[in-house]
C-alpha atoms as a PDB file:
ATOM      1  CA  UNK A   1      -3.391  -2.874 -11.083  1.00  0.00           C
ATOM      2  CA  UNK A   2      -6.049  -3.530  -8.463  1.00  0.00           C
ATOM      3  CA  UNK A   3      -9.002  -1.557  -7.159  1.00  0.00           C
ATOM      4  CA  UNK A   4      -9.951  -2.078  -3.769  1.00  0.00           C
ATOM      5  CA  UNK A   5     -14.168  -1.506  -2.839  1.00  0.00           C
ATOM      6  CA  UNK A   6     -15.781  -0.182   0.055  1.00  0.00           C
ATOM      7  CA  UNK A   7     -19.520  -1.564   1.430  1.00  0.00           C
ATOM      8  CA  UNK A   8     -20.924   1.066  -0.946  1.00  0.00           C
ATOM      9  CA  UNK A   9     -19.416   0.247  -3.712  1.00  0.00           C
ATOM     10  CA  UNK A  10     -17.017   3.092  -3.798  1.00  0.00           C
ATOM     11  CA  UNK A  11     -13.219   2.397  -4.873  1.00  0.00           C
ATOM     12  CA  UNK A  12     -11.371   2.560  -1.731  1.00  0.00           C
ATOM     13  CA  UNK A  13      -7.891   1.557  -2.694  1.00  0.00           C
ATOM     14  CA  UNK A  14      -5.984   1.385  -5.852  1.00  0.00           C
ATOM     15  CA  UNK A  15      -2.616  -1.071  -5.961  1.00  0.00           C
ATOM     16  CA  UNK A  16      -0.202  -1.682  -8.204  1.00  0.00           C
ATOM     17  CA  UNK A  17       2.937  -4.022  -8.807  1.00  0.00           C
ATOM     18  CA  UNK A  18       3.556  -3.442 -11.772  1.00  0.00           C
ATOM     19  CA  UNK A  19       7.050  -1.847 -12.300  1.00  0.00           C
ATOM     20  CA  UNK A  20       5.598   1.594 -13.769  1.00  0.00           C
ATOM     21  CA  UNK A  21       3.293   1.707 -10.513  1.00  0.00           C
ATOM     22  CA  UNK A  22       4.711   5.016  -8.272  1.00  0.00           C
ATOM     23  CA  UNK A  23       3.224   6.391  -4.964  1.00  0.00           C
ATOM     24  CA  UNK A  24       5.204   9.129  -3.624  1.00  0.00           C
ATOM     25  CA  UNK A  25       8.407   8.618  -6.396  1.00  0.00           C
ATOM     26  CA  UNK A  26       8.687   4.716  -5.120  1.00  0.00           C
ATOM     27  CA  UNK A  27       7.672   2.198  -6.816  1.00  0.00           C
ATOM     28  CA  UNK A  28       7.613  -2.099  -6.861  1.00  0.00           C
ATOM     29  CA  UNK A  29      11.238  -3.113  -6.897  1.00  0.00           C
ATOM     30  CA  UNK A  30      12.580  -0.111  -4.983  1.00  0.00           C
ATOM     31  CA  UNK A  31      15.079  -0.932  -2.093  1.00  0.00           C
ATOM     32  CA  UNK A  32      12.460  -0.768   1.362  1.00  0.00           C
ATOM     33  CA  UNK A  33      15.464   1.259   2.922  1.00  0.00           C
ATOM     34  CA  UNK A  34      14.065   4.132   1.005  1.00  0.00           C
ATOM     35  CA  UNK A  35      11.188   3.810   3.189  1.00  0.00           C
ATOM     36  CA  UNK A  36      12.404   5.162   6.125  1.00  0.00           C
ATOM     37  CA  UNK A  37      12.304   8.877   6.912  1.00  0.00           C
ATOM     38  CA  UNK A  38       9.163   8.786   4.285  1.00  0.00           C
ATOM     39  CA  UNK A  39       6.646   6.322   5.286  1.00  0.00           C
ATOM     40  CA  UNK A  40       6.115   4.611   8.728  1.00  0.00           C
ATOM     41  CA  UNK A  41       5.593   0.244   9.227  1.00  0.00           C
ATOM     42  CA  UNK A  42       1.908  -0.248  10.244  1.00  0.00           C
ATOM     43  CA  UNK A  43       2.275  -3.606  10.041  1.00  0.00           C
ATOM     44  CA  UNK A  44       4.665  -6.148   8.883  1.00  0.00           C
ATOM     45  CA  UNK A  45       5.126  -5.548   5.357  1.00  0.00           C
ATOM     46  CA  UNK A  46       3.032  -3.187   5.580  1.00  0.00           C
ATOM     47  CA  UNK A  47       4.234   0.651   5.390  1.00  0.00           C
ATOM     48  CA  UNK A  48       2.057   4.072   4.993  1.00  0.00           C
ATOM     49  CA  UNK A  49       3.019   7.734   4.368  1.00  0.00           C
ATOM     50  CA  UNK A  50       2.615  10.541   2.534  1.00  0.00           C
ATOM     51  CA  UNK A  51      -0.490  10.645   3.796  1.00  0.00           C
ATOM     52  CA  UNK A  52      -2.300   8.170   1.461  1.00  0.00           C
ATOM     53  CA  UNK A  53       0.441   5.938   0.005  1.00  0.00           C
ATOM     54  CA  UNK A  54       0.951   2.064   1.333  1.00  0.00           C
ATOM     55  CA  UNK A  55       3.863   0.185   0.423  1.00  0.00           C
ATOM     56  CA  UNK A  56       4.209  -3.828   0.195  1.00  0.00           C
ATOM     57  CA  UNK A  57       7.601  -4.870   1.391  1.00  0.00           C
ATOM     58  CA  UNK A  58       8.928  -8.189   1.121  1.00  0.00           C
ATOM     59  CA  UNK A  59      12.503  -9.721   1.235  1.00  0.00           C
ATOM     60  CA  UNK A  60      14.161  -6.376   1.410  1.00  0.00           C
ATOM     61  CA  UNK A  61      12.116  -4.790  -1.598  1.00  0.00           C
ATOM     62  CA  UNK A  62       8.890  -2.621  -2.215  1.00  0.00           C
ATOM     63  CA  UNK A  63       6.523  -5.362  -3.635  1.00  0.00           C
ATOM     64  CA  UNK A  64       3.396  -3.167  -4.341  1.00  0.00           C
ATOM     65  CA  UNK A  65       2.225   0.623  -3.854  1.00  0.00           C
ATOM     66  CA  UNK A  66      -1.202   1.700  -3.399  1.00  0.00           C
ATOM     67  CA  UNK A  67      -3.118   5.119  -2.670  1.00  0.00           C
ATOM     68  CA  UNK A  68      -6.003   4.244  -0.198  1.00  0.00           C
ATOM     69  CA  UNK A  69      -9.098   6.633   1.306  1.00  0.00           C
ATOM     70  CA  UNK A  70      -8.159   7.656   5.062  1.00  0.00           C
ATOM     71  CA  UNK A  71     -11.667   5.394   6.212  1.00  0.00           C
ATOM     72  CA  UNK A  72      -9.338   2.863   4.430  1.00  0.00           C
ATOM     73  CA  UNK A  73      -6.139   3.695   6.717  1.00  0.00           C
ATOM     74  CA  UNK A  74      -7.999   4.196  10.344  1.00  0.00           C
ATOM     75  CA  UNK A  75      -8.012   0.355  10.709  1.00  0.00           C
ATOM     76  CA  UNK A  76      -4.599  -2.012  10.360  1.00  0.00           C
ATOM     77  CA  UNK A  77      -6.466  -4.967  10.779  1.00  0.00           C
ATOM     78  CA  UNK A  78      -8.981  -3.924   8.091  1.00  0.00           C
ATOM     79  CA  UNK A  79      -6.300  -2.489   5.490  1.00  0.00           C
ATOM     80  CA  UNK A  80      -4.067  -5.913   6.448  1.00  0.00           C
ATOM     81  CA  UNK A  81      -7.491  -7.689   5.358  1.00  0.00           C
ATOM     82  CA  UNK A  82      -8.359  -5.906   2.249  1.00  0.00           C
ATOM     83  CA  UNK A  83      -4.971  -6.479   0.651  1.00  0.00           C
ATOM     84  CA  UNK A  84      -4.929 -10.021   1.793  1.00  0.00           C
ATOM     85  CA  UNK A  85      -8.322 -10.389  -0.522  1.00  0.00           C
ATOM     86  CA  UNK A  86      -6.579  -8.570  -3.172  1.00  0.00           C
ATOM     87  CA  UNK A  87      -4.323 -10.791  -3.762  1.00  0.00           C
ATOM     88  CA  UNK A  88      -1.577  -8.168  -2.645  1.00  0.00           C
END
């Protein structure tokens, strides 16, 4: 489990890979085709929905989930950036 800060210091993002992890009943390991219909690609690899969730997809499968803030989710560029530095 990671936690994600903002400039002041405030948790922005929480992310998980851990198999337990769940945002919006998926979780790391899912298929990503259970994606569609429920969350939309921001970038690649990178899905949102349900408002707060983002998903980590690689080779075929969910490889994180996360809850962000909606400052966090306004930029792609920014939220590609913070996960990058998270390791994620």
């Amino acid at each position: 489990m990671t936690a994600l800060f903002n400039a002041r210091g405030r948790i922005a993002m929480i992310a998980s890979s851990a198999k337990g992890g769940r945002a919006g009943r998926i979780g790391p390991g899912a298929s990503a085709s259970g994606l569609s219909g429920r969350a939309r690609e921001l970038t690649p690899g990178v899905w949102v929905g349900g408002g707060r969730y983002v998903y980590g997809v690689r080779s075929g499968r969910v490889s994180f989930v996360a809850t962000a803030t909606a400052a966090e989710l306004r930029s792609a560029a920014k939220l590609r950036s913070d996960l990058q530095a998270a390791g994620l």
